[in-house]
C-alpha atoms as a PDB file:
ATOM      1  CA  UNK A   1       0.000   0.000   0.000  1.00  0.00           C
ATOM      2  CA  UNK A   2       1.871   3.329  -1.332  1.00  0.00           C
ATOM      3  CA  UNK A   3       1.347   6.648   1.060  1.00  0.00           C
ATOM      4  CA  UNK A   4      -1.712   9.061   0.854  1.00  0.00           C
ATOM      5  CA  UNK A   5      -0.932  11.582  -1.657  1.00  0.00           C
ATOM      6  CA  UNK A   6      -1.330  14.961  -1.706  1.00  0.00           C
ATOM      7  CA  UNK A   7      -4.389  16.922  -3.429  1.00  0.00           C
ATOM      8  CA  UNK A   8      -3.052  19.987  -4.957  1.00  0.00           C
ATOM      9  CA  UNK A   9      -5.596  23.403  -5.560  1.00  0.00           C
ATOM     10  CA  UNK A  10      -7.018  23.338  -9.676  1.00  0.00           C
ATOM     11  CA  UNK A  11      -9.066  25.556 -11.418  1.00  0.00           C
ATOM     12  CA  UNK A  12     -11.587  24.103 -14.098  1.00  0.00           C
ATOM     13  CA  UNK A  13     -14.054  25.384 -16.670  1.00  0.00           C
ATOM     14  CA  UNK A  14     -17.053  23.882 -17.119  1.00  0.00           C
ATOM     15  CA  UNK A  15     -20.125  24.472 -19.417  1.00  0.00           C
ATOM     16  CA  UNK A  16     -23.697  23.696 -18.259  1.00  0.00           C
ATOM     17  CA  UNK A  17     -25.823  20.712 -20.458  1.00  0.00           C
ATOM     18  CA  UNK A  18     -28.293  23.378 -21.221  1.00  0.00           C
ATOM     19  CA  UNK A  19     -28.745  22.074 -24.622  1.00  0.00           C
ATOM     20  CA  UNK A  20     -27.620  18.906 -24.578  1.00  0.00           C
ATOM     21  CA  UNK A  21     -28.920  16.014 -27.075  1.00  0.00           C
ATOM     22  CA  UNK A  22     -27.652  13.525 -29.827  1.00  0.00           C
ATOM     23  CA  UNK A  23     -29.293  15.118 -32.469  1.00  0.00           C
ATOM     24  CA  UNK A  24     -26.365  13.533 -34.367  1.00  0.00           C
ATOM     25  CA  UNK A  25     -23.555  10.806 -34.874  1.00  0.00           C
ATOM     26  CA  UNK A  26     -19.692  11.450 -34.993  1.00  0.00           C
ATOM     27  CA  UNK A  27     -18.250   8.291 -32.524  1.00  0.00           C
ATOM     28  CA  UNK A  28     -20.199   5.308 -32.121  1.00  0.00           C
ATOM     29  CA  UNK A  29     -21.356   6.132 -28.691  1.00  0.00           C
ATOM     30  CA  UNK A  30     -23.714   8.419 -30.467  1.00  0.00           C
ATOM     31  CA  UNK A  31     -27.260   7.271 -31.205  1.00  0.00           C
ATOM     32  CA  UNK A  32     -29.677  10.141 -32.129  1.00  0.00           C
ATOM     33  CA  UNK A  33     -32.512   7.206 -31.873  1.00  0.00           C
ATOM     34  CA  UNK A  34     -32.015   6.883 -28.117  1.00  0.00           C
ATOM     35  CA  UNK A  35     -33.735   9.434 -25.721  1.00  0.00           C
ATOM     36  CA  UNK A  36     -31.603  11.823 -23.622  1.00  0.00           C
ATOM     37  CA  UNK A  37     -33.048  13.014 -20.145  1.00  0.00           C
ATOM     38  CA  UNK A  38     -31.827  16.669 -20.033  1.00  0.00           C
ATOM     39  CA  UNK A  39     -32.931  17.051 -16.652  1.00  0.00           C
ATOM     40  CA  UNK A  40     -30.660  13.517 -15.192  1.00  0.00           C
ATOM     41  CA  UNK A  41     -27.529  15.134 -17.552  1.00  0.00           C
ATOM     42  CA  UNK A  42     -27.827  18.828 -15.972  1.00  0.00           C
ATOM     43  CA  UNK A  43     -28.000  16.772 -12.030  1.00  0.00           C
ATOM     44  CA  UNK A  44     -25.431  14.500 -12.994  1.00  0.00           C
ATOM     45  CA  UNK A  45     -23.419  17.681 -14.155  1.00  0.00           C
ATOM     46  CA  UNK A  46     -24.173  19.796 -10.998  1.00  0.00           C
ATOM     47  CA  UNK A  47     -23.051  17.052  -8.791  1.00  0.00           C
ATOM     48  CA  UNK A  48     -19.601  16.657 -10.326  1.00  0.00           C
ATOM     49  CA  UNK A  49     -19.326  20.514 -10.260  1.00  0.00           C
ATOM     50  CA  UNK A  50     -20.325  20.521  -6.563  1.00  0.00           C
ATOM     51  CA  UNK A  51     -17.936  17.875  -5.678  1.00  0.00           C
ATOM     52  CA  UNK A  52     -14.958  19.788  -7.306  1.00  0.00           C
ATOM     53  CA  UNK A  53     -15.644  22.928  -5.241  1.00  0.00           C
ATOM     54  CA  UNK A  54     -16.303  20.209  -2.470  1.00  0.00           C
ATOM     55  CA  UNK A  55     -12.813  18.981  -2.842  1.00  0.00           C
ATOM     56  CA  UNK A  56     -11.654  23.051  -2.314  1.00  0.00           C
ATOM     57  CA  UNK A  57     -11.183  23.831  -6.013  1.00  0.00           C
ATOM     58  CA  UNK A  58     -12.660  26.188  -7.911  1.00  0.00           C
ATOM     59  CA  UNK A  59     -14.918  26.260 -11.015  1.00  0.00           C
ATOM     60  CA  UNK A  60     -15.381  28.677 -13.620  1.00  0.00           C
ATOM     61  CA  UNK A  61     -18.533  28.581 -15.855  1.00  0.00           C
ATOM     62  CA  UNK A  62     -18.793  29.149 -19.921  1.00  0.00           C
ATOM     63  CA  UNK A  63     -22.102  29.764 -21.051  1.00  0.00           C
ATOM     64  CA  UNK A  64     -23.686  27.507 -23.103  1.00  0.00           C
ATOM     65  CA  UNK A  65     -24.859  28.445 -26.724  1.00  0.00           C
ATOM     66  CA  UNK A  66     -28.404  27.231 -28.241  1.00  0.00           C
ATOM     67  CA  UNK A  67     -27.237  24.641 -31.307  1.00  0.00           C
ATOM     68  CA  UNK A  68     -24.394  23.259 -29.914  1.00  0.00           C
ATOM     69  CA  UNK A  69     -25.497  20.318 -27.652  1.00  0.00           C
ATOM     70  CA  UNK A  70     -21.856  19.065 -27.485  1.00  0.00           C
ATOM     71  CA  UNK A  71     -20.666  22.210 -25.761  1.00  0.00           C
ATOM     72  CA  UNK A  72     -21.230  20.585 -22.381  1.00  0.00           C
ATOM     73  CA  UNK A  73     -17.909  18.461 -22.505  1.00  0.00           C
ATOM     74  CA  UNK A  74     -15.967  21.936 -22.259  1.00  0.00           C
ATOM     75  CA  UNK A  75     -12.456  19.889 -22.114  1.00  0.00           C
ATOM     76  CA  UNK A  76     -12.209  20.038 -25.871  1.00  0.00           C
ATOM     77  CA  UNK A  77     -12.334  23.975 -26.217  1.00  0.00           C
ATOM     78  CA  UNK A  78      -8.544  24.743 -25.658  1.00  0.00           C
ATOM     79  CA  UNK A  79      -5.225  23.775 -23.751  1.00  0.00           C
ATOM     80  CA  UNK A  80      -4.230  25.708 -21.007  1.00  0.00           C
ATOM     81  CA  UNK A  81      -0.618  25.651 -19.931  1.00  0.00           C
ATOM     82  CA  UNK A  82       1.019  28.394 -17.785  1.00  0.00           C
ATOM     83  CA  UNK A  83      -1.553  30.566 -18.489  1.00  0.00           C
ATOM     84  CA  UNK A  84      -1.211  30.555 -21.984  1.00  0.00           C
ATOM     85  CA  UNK A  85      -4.336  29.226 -23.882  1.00  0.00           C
ATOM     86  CA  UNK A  86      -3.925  27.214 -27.154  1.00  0.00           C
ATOM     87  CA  UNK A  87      -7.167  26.499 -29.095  1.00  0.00           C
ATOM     88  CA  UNK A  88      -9.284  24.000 -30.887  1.00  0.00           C
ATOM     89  CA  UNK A  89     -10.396  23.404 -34.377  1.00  0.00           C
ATOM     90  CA  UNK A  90     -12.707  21.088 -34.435  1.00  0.00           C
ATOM     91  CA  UNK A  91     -12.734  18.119 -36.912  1.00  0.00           C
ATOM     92  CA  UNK A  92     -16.652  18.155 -37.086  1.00  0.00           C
ATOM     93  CA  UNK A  93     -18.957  20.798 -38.411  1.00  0.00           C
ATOM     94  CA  UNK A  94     -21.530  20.301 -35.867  1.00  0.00           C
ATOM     95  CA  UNK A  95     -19.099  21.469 -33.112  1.00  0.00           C
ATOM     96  CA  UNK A  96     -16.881  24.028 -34.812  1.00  0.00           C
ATOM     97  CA  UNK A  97     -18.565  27.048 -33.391  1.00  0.00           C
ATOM     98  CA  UNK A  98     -17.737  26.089 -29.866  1.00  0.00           C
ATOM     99  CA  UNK A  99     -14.359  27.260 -30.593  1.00  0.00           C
ATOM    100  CA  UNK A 100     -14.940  31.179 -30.625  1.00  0.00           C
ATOM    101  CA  UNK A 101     -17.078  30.540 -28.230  1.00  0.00           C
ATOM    102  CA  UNK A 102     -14.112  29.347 -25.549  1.00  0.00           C
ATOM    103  CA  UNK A 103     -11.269  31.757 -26.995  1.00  0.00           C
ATOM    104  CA  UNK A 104     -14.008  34.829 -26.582  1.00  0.00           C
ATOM    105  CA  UNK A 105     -14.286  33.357 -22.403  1.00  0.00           C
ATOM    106  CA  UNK A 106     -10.282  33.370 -22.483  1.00  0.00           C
ATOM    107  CA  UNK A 107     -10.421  36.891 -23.975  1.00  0.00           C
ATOM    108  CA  UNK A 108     -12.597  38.037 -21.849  1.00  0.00           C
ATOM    109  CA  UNK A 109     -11.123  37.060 -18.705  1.00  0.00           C
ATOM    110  CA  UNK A 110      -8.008  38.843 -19.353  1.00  0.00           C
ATOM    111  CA  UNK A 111      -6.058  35.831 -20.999  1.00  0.00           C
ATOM    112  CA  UNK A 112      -3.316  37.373 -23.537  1.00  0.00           C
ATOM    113  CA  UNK A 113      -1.576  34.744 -25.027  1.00  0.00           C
ATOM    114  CA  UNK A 114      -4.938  32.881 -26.607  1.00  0.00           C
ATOM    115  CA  UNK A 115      -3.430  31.281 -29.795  1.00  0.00           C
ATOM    116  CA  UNK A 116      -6.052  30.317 -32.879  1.00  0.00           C
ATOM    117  CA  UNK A 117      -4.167  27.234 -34.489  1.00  0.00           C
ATOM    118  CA  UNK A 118      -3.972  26.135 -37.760  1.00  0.00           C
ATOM    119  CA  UNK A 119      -4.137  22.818 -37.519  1.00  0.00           C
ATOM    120  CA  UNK A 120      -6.629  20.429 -36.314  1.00  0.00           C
ATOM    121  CA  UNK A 121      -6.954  20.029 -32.692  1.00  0.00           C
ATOM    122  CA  UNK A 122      -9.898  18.966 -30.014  1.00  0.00           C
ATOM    123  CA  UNK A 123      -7.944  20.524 -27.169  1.00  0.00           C
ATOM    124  CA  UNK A 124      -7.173  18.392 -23.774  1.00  0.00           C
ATOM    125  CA  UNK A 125      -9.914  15.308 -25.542  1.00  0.00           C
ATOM    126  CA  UNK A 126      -6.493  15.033 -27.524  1.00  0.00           C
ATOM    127  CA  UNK A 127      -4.114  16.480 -25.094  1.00  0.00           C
ATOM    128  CA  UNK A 128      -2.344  15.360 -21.939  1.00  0.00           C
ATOM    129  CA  UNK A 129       0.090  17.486 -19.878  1.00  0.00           C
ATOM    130  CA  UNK A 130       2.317  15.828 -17.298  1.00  0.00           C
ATOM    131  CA  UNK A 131       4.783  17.359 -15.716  1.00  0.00           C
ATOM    132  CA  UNK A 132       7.752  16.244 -18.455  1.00  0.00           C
ATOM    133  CA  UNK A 133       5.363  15.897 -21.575  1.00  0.00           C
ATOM    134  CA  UNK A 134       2.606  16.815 -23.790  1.00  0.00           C
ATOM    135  CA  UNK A 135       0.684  13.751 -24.794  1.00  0.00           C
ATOM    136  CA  UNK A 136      -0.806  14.106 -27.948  1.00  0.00           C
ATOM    137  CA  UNK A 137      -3.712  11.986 -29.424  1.00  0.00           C
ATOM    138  CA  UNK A 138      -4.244  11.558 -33.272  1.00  0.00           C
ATOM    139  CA  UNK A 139      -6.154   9.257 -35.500  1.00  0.00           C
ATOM    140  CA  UNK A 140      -9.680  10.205 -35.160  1.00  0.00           C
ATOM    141  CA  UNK A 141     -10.113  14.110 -34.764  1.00  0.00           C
ATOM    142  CA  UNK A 142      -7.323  15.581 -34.319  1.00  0.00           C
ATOM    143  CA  UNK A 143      -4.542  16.560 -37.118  1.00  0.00           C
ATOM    144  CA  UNK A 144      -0.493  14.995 -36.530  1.00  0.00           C
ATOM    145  CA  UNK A 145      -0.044  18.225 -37.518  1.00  0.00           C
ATOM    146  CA  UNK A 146      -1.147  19.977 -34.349  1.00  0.00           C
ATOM    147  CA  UNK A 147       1.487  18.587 -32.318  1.00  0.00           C
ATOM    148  CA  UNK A 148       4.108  20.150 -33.949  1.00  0.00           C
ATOM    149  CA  UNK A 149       2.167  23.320 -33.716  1.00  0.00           C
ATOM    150  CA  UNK A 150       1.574  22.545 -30.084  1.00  0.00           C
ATOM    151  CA  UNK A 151       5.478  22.029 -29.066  1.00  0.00           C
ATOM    152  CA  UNK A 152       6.239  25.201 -30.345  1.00  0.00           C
ATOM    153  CA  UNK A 153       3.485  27.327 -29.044  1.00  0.00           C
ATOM    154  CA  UNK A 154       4.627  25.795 -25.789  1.00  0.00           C
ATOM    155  CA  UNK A 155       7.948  25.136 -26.147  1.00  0.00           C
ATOM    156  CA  UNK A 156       7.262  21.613 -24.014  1.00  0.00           C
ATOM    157  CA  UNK A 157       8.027  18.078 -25.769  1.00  0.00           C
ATOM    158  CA  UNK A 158       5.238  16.469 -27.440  1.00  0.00           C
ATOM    159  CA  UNK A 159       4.775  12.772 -27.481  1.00  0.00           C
ATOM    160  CA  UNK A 160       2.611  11.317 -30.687  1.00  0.00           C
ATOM    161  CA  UNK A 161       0.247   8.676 -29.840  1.00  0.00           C
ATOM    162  CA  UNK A 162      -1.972   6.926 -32.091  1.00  0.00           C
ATOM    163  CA  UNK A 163      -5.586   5.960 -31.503  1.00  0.00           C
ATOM    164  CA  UNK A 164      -6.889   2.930 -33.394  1.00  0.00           C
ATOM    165  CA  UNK A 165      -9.973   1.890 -31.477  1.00  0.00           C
ATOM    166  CA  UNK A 166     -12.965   4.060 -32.742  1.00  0.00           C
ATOM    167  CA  UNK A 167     -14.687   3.852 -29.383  1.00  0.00           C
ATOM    168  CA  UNK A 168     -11.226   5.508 -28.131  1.00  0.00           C
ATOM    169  CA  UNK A 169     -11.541   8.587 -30.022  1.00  0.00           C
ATOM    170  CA  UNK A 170     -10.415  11.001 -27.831  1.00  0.00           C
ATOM    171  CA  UNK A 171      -7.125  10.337 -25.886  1.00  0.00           C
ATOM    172  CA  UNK A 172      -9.222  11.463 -22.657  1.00  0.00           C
ATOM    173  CA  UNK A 173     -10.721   8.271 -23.071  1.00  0.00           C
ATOM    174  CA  UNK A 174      -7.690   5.618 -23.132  1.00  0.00           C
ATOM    175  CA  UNK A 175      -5.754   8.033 -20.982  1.00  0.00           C
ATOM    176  CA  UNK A 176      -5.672   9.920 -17.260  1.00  0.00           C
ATOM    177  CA  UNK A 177      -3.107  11.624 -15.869  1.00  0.00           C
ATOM    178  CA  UNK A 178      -3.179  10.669 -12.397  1.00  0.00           C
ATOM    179  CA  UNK A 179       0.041  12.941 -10.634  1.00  0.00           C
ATOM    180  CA  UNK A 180       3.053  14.440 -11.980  1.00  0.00           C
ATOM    181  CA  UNK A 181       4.184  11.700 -14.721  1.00  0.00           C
ATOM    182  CA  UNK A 182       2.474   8.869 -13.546  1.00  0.00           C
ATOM    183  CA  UNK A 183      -0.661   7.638 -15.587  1.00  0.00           C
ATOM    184  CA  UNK A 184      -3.217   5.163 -15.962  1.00  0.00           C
ATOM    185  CA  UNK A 185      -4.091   3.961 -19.761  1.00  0.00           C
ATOM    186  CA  UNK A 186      -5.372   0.980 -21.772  1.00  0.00           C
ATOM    187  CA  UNK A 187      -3.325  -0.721 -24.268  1.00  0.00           C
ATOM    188  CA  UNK A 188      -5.415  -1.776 -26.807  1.00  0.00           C
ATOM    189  CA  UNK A 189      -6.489   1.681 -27.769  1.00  0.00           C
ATOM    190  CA  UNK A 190      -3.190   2.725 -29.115  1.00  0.00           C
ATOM    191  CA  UNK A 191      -1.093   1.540 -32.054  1.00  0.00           C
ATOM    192  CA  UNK A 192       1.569  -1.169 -31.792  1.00  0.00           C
ATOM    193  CA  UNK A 193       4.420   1.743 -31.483  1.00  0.00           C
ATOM    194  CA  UNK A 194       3.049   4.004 -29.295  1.00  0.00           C
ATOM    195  CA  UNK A 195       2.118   1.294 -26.391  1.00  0.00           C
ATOM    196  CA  UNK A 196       5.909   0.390 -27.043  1.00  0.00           C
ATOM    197  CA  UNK A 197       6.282   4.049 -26.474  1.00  0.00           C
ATOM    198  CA  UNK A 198       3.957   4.433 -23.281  1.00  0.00           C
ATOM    199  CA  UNK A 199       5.459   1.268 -21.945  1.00  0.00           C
ATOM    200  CA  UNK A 200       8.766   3.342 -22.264  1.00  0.00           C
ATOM    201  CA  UNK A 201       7.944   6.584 -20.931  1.00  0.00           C
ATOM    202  CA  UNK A 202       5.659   5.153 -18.186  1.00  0.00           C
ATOM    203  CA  UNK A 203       6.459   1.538 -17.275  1.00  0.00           C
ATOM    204  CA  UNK A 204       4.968   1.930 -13.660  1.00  0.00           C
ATOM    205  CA  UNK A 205       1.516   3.011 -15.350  1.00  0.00           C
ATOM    206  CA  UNK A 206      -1.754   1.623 -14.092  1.00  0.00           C
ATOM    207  CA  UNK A 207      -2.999  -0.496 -17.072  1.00  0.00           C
ATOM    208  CA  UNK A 208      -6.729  -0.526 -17.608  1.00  0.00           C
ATOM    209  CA  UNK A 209      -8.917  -3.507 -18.481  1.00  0.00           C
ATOM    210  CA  UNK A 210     -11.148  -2.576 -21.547  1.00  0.00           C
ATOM    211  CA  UNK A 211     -14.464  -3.233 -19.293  1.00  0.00           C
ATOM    212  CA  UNK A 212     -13.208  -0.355 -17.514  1.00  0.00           C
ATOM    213  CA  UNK A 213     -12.091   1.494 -20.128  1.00  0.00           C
ATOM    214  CA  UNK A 214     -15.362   0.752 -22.093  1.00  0.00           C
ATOM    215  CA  UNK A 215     -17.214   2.240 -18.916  1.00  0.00           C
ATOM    216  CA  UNK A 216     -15.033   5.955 -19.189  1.00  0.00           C
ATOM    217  CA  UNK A 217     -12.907   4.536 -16.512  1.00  0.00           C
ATOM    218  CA  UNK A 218     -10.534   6.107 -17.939  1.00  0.00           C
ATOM    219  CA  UNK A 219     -12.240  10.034 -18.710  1.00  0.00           C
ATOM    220  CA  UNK A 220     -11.824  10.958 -15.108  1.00  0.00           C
ATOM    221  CA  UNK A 221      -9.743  13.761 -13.569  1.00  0.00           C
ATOM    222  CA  UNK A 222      -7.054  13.741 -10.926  1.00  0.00           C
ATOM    223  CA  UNK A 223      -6.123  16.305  -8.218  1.00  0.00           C
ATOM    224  CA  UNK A 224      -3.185  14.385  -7.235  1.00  0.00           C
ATOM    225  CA  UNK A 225      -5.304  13.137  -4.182  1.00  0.00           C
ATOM    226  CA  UNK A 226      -8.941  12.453  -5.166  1.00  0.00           C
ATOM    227  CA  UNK A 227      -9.584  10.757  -8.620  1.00  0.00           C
ATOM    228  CA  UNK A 228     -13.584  11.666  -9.791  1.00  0.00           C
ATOM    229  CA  UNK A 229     -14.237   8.233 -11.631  1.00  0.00           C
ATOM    230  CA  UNK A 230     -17.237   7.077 -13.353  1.00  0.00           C
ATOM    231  CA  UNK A 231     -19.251   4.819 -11.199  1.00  0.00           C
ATOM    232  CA  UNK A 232     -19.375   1.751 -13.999  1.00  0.00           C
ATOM    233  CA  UNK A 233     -15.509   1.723 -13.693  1.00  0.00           C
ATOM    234  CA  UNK A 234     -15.204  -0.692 -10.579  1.00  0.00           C
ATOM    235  CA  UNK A 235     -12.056  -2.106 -11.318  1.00  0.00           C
ATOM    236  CA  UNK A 236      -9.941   0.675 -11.189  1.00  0.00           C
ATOM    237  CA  UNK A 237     -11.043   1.170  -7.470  1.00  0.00           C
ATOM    238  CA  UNK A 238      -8.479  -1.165  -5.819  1.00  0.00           C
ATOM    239  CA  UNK A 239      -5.681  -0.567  -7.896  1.00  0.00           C
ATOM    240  CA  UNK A 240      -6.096   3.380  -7.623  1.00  0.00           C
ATOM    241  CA  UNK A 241      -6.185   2.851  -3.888  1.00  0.00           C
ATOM    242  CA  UNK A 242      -3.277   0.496  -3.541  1.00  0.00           C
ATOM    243  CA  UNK A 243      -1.290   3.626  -5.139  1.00  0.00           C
ATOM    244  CA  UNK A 244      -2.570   5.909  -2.399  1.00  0.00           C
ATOM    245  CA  UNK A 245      -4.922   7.575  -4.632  1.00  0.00           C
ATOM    246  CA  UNK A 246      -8.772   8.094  -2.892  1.00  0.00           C
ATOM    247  CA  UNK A 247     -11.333   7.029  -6.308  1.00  0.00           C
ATOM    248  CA  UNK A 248     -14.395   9.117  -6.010  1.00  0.00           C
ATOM    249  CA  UNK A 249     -17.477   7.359  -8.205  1.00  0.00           C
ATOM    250  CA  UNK A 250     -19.578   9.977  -9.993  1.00  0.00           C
ATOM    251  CA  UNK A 251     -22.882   8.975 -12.379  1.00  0.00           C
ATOM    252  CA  UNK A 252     -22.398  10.615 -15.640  1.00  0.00           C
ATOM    253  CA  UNK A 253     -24.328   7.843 -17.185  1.00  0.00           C
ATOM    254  CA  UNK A 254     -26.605  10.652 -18.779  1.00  0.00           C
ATOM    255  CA  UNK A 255     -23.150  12.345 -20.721  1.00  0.00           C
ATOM    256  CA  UNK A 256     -21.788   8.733 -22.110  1.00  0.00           C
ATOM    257  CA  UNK A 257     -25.109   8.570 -24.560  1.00  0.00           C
ATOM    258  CA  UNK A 258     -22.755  11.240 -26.401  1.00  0.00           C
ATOM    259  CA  UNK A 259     -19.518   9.597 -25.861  1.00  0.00           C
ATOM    260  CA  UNK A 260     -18.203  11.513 -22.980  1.00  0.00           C
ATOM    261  CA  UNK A 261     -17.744  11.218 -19.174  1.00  0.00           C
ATOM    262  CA  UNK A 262     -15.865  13.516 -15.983  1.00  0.00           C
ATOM    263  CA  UNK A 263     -13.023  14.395 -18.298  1.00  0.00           C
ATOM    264  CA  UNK A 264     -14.665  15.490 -21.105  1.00  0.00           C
ATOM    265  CA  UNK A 265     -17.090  18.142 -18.972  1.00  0.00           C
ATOM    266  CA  UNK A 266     -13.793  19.450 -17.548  1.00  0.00           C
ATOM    267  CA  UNK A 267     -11.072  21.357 -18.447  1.00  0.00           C
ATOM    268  CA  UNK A 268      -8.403  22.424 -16.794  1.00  0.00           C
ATOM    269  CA  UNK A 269      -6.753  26.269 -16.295  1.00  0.00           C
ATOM    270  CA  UNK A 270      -3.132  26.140 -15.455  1.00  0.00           C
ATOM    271  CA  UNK A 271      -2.590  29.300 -14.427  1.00  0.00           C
END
């Protein structure tokens, strides 16, 4: 049994499920012919913003925008790294407007290094920091191109990793960052070369069964401390534990029906 770690203070933005539906289909977790309950999604929501400022943290709120039901999962609007704020393009039509949306919050708030990028990106859905690297997701929406873009906006080394499981789409689904460079993944998301390459870079990693990962297990956030897991996710309990971590369950069921979870809704301001 490792020690108790140590939370650390975060800030996070989050976006209310005002609108949220599937009204349409771009990863397979998205089936326009099954119901949503707005009102379960906006109290599953609440709760995991109440248990962040629980925890001592604090949450910032973007407004949500009528016709863009996927703005609730706020983690794919930008990158935030020492205070400097690098944006998304999205891949998909239907979400491209949420963009503006979060570098007009940034610009707002005072935020003057907001960069628009080039390239295709779905901000931290694609994007990992730890404390030596930038993790960088590609295969399914976001461009190879971007990371280049991203090491030298932030002058931090990028690691490439390739998704090839479409139910993986987003690297903040096959990937946490639990503390400082220790993370939990699952294999079988990633390409031959980059698990060689995450077995490399992280060979004390906690590896993830694909029940769990299939349940979000893996879309959760970390304060160094207190991991906010999805409830379905009940393997990752122990192990998380045994590593001195203290697993939170949260209900999100109501966000999956769109292919996200606890990570998605979140993003993260370094400051």
């Amino acid at each position: 049994m490792s020690a108790a770690r140590t939370a650390s203070f975060r800030r996070y933005l989050m976006c209310p499920p005002t609108y949220f539906r599937v009204t349409y289909s771009i990863n397979p977790w998205m089936d326009p012919a099954k119901p949503v309950d707005p009102a379960l999604a906006l109290f599953q929501w609440e709760d995991l913003r109440d248990r962040y400022r629980s925890l001592g943290h604090a949450v910032e709120i973007l407004q949500p925008l009528p016709g863009l039901p996927d703005m609730v999962f706020a983690a794919n609007g930008a990158t935030v790294v020492d205070g400097r704020v690098f944006g998304a393009r999205f891949a998909n039509i239907e979400r491209r407007a949420e963009a503006p949306a979060h570098r007009d919050w940034f610009l707002s708030r005072g935020y003057s290094h907001v960069h628009d990028p080039q390239h295709i990106n779905e901000g931290e859905g694609d994007f990992a920091v730890t404390d030596s690297w930038l993790l960088a997701g590609k295969g399914f929406r976001s461009s190879p191109l971007s990371h280049s873009e991203l090491q030298e906006y932030f002058g931090r080394p990028v690691i490439g990793l390739e998704l090839t499981d479409p139910h993986f789409y987003h690297l903040d689904t096959a990937l946490c960052v639990l503390s400082g460079d220790e993370i939990m993944y699952h294999p079988d998301a990633f390409s031959p070369g980059s698990r060689s390459v995450l077995r490399r870079l992280f060979p004390d990693a906690l590896v993830a069964t694909r029940d769990d990962a299939l349940a979000f297990g893996l879309n959760c956030v970390s304060d160094g401390r207190n991991v906010l897991v999805p409830a379905a996710a009940k393997g990752l309990l122990k192990p998380l534990r045994e590593r001195g971590f203290e697993p939170l369950t949260v209900d999100m069921s109501e966000l999956h029906k769109a292919g996200g979870s606890v990570k998605c809704c979140t993003m993260e301001l370094r400051d």
